[in-house]
Protein backbone atom coordinates (compact mmCIF):
# COMPACT_ATOMS: atom_id res chain seq x y z
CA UNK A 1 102.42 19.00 62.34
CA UNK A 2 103.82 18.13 58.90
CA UNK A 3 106.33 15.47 58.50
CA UNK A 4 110.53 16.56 57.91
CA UNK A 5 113.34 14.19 57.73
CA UNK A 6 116.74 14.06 59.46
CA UNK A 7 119.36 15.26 56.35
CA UNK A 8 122.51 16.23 55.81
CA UNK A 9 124.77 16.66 52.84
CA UNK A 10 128.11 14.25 52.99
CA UNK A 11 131.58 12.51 50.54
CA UNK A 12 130.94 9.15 50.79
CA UNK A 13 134.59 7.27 51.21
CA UNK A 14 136.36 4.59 49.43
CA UNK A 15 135.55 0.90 50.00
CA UNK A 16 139.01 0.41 50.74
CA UNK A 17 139.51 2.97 53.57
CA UNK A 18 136.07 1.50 54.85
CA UNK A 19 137.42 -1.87 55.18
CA UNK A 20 141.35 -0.85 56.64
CA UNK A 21 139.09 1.25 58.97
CA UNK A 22 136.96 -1.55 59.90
CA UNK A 23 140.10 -3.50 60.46
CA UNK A 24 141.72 -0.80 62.99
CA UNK A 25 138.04 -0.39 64.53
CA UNK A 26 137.53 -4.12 65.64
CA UNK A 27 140.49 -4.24 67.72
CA UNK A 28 140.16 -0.87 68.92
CA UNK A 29 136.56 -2.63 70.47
CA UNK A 30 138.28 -4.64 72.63
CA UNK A 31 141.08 -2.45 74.07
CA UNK A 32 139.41 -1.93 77.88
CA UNK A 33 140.20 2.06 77.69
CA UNK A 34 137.63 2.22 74.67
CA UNK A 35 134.74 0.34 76.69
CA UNK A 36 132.95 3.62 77.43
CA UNK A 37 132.32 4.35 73.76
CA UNK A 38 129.76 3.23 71.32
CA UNK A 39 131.01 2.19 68.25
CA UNK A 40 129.47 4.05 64.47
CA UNK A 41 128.89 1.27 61.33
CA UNK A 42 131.22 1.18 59.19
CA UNK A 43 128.68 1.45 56.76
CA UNK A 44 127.61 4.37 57.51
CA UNK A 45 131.00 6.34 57.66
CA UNK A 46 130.91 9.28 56.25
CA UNK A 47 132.65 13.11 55.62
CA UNK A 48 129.69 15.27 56.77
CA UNK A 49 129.79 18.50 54.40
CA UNK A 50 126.42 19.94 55.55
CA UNK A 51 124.21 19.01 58.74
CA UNK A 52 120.30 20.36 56.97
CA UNK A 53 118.44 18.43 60.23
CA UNK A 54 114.81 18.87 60.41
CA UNK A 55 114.11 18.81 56.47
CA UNK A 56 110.40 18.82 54.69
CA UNK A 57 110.80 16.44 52.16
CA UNK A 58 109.13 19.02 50.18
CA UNK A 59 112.36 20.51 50.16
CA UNK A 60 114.79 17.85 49.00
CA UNK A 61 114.34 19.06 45.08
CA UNK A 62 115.56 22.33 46.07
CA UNK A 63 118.51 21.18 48.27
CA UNK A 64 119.48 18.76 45.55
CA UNK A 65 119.59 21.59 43.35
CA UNK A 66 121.69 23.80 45.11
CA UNK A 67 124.25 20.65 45.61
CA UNK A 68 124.11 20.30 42.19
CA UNK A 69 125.31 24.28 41.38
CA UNK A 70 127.77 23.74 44.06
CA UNK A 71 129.38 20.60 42.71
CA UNK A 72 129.31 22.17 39.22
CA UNK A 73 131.55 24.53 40.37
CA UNK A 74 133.96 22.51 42.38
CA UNK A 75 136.67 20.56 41.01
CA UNK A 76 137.11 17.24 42.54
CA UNK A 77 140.56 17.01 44.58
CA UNK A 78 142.37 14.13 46.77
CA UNK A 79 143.07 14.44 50.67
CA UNK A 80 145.61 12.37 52.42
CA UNK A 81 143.46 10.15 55.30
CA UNK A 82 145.24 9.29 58.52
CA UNK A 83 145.63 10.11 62.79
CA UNK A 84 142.75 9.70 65.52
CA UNK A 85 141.74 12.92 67.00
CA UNK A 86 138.95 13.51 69.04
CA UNK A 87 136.55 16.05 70.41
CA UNK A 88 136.65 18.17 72.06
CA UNK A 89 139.88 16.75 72.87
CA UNK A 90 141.99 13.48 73.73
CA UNK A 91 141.53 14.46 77.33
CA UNK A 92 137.99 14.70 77.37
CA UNK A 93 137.37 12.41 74.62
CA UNK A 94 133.24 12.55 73.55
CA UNK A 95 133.91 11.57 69.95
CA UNK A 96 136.86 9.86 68.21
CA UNK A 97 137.68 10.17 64.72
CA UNK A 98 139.58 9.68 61.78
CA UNK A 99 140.92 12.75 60.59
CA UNK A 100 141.45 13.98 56.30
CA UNK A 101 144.57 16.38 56.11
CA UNK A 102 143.38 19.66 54.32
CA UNK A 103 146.32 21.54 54.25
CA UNK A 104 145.39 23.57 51.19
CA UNK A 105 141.45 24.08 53.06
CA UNK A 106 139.71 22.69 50.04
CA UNK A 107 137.47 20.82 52.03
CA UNK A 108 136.11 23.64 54.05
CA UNK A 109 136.03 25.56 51.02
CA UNK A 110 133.85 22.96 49.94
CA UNK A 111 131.59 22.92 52.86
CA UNK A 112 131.72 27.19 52.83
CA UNK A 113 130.43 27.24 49.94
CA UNK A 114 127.55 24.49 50.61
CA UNK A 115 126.44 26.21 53.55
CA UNK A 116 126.90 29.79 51.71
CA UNK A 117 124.10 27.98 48.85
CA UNK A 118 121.64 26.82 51.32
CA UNK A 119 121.96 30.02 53.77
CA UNK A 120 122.71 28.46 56.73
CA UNK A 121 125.98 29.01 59.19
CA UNK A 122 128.89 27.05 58.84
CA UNK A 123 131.46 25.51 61.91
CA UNK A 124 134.23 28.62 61.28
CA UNK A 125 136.09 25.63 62.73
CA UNK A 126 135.30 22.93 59.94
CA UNK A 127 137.20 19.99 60.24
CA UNK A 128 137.35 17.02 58.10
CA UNK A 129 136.85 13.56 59.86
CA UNK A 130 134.81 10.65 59.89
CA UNK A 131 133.20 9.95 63.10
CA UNK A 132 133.89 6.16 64.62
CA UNK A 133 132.68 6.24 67.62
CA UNK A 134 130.63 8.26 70.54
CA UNK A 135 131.17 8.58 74.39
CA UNK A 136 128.59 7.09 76.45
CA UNK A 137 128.85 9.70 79.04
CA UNK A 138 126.90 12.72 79.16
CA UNK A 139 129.65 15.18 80.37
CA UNK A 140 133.52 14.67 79.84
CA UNK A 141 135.16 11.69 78.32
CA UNK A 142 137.90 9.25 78.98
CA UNK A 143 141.37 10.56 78.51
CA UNK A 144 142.54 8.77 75.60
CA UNK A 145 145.58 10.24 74.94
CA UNK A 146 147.97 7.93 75.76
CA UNK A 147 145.39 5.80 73.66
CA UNK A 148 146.29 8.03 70.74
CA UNK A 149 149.69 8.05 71.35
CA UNK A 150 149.96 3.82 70.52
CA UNK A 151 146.63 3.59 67.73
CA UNK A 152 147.57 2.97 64.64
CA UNK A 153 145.05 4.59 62.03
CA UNK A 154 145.68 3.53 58.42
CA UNK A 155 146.80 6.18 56.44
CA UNK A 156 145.04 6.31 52.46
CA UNK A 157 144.49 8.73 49.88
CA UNK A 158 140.46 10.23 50.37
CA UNK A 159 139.12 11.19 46.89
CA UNK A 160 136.49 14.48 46.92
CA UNK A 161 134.46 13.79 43.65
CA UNK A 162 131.03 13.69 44.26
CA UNK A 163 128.27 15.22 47.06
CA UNK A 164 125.57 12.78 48.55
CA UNK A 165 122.26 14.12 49.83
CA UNK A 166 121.12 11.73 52.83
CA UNK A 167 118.61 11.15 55.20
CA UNK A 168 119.46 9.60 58.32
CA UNK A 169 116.96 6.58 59.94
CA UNK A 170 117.59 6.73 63.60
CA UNK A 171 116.11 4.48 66.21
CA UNK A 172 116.92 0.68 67.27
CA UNK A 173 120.56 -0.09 66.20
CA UNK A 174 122.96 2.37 64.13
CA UNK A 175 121.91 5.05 62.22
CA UNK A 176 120.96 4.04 58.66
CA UNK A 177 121.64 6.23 55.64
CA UNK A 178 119.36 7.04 52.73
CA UNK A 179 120.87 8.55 49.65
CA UNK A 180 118.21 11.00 47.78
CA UNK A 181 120.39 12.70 45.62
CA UNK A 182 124.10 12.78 44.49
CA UNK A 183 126.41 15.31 42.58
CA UNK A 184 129.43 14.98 40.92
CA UNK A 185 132.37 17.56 41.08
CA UNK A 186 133.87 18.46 38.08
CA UNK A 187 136.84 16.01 37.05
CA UNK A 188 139.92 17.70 37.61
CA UNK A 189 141.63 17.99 33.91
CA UNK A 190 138.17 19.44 32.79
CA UNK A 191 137.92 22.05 34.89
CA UNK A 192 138.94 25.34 33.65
């Protein structure tokens, strides 16, 4: 059986939205209605554009590639960050996030045309968050909307300039993240 790696194809965020998440995440920990849930590393956060999986490292050249001649042809944009959602909703809350406002569906444009490059299906429902934290039960959720209702998210500018290729270390403790390759979109005034 040959070897493959867990990838996936992510916007890495601003330091500063990392940190004023942080912030918001650490008392969020000790609010008793949030005890089921365990709780992603901040440095880790991410916008997931593509999930690749099972990957044979023999492929990563390839993949890099084709984020490459996707970035080239993207020009790098800003989303407004801001509001806890969670899935598959705040009734039956499995995952909470942090949600990016893409009124003008760049973002799943972006992730569209990712998928469209590597030729694998896309979420038709693609939505832009950054995971913070996962139920621990198996079916269901807490009901966390009244939760919702009172959390205060910080709300920040999230700039789209550049695609990461990662591989993800699971196993004792959070997930670490590997960067193998990066791309830059094209800056916005030289875009034509």
């Amino acid at each position: 059986m040959s070897e493959t790696w867990r990838c996936f194809i992510a916007v890495p965020i601003a330091q500063s939205l990392r940190k004023d998440l942080a912030t918001m995440v650490a008392a969020a920990r000790d609010d008793p209605v949030m005890a089921d849930f365990r709780w992603t590393d901040p440095a880790g956060w991410h916008l997931t554009v593509a999930f690749l999986g099972a990957t044979p490292p023999s492929d990563v050249d390839r993949i890099a590639g084709l984020m490459r001649t996707v970035a080239d042809a993207a020009e790098a944009f800003t989303v407004r960050g801001g509001g806890l959602g969670a899935f598959p909703s705040a009734r039956q809350a499995r995952v909470v996030w942090y949600g990016l406002d893409d009124p003008r569906g760049r973002l799943r444009l972006l992730a569209q045309r990712m998928h469209a490059a590597l030729g694998i299906e896309g979420s038709p429902r693609f939505r832009g968050h950054l995971t913070l934290a996962r139920s621990r039960e198996r079916f269901g959720g807490p009901n966390l909307a009244e939760w919702f209702s009172s959390a205060d998210a910080p709300i920040a500018d999230f700039r789209v300039d550049r695609l990461v290729l990662c591989r993800s270390h699971l196993g004792q403790g959070p997930a670490r993240y590997e960067p193998l390759a990066e791309a830059h979109l094209v800056p916005a005034a030289a875009h034509v």
